[in-house]
N, C-alpha and C. Protein backbone atom coordinates (compact mmCIF):
# COMPACT_ATOMS: atom_id res chain seq x y z
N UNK A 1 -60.70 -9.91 15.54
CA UNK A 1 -60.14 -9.93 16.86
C UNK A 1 -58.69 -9.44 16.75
N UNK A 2 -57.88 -8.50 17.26
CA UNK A 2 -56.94 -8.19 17.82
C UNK A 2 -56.04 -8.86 18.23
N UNK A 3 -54.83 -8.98 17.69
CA UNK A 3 -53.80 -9.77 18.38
C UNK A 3 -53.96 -9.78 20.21
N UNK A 4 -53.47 -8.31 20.61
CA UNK A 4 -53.29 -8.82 22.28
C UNK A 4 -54.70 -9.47 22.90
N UNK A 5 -55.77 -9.21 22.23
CA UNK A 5 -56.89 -10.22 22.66
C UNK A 5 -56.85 -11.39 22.56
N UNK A 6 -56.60 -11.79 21.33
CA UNK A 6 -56.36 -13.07 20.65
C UNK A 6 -55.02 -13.91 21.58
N UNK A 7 -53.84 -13.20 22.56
CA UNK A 7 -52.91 -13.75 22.92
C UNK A 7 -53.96 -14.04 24.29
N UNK A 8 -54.39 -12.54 24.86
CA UNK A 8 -54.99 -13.08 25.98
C UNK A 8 -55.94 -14.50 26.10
N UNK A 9 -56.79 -14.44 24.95
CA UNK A 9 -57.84 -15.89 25.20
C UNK A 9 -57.16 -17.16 24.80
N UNK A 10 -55.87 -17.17 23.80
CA UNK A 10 -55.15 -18.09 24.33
C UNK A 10 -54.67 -18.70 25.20
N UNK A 11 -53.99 -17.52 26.14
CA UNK A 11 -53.46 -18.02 27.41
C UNK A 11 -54.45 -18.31 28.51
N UNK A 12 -55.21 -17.45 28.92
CA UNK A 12 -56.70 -17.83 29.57
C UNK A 12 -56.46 -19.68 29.26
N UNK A 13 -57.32 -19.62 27.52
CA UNK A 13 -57.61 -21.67 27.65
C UNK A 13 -56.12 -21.79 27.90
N UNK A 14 -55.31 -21.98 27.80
CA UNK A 14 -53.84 -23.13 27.97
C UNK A 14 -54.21 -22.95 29.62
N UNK A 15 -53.75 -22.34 30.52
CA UNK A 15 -54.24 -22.03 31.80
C UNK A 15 -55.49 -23.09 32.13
N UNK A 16 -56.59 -22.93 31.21
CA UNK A 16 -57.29 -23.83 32.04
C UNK A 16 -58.05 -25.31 31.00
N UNK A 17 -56.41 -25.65 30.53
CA UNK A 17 -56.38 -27.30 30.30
C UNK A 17 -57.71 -26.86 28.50
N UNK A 18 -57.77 -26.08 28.19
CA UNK A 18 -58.26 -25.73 26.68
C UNK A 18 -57.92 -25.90 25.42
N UNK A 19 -58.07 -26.54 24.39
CA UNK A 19 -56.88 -26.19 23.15
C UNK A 19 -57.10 -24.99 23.01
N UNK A 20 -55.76 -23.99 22.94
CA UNK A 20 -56.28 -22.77 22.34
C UNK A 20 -57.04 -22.61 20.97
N UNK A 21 -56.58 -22.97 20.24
CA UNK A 21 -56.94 -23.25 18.37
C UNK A 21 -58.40 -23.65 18.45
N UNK A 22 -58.85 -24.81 19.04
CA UNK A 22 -60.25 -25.29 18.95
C UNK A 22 -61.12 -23.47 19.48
N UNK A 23 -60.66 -23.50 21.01
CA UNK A 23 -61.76 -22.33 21.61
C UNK A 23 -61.18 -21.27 20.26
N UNK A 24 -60.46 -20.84 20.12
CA UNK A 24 -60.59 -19.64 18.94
C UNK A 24 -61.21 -19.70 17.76
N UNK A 25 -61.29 -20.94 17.48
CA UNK A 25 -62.25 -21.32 16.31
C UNK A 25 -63.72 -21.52 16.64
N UNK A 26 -63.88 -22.18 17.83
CA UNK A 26 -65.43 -21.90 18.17
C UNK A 26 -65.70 -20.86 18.54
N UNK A 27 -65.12 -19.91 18.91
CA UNK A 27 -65.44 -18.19 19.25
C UNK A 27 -65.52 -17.41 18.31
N UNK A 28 -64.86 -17.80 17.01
CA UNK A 28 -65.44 -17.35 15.65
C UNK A 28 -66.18 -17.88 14.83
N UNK A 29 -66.37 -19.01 14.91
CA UNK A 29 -67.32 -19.49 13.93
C UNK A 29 -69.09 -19.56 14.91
N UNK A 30 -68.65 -18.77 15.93
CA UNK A 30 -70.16 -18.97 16.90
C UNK A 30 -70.41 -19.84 17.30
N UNK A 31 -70.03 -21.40 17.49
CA UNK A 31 -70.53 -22.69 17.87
C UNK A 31 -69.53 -22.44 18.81
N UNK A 32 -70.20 -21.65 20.32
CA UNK A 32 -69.40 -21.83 21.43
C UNK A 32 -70.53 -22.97 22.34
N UNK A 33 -69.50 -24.07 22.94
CA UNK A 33 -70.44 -25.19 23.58
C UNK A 33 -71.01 -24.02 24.72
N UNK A 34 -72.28 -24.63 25.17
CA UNK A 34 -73.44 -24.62 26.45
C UNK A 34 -72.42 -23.83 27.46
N UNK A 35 -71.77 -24.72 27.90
CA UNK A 35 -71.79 -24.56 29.51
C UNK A 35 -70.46 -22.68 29.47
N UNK A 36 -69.57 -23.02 28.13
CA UNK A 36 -68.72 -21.74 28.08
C UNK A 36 -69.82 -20.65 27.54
N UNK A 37 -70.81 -20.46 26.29
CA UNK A 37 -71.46 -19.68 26.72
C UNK A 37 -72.29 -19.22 27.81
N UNK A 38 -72.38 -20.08 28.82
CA UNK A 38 -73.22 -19.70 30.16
C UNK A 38 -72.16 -18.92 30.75
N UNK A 39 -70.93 -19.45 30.81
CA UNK A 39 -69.75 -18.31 31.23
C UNK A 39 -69.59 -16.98 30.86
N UNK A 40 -69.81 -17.26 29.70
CA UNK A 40 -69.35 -15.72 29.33
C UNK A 40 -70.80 -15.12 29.15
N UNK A 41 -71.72 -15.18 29.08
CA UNK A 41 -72.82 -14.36 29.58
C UNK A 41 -72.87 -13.75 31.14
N UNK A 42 -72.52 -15.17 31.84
CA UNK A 42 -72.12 -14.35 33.28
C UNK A 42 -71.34 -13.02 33.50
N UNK A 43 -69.91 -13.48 32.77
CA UNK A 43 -68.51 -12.61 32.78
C UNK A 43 -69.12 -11.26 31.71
N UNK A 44 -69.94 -11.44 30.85
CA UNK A 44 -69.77 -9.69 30.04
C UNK A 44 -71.39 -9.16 30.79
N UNK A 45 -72.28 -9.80 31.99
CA UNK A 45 -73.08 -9.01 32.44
C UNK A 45 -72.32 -8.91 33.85
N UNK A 46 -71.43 -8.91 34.25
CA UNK A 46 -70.44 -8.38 35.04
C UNK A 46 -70.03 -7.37 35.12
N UNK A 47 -69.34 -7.64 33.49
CA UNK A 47 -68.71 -6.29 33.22
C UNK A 47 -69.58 -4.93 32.92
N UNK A 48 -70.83 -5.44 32.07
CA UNK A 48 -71.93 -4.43 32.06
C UNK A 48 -72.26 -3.29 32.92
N UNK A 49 -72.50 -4.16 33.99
CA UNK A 49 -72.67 -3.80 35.44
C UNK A 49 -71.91 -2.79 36.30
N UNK A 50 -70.81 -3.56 35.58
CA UNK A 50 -69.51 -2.66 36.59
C UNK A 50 -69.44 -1.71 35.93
N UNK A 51 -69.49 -1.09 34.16
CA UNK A 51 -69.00 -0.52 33.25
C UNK A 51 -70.38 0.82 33.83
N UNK A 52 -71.49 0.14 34.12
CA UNK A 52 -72.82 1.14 34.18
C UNK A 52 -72.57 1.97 35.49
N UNK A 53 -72.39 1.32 36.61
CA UNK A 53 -72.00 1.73 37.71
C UNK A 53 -70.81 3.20 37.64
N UNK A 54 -69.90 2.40 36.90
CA UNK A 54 -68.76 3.73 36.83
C UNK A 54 -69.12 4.54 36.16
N UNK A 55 -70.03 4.63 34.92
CA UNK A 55 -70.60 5.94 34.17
C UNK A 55 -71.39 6.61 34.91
N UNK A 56 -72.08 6.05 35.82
CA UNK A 56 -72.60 6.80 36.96
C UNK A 56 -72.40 7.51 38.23
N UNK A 57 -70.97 7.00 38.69
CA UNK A 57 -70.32 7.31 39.51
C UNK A 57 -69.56 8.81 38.88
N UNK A 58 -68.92 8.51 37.50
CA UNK A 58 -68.42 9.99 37.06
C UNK A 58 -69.38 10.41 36.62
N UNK A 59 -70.40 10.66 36.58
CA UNK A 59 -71.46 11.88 36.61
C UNK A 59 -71.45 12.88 37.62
């Protein structure tokens, strides 16, 4: 992971009451709890979506 990533998902959890250190460690070691992976499956088929849309749009 990338520092300015790594600053962003820090600040993200402090923002919303997170330890940063814990979520960065469960985001690398893969033991992300239930309910945050249901999040972020939501949030990267979002982005999917949006990312497919615009490759299609510049066609």
């Amino acid at each position: 992971m990338d520092d300015p990533r790594r600053d962003a998902i820090r600040q993200l959890a402090e923002q919303n009451g997170l330890d940063p250190a814990e979520l960065e460690a469960a985001l690398l070691s893969g033991d992300i709890p239930e309910p945050l992976l249901r999040a972020m499956e939501a949030v990267l088929g979002d982005i999917e979506l949006f990312a497919e849309a615009v490759t299609k749009a510049d066609r």
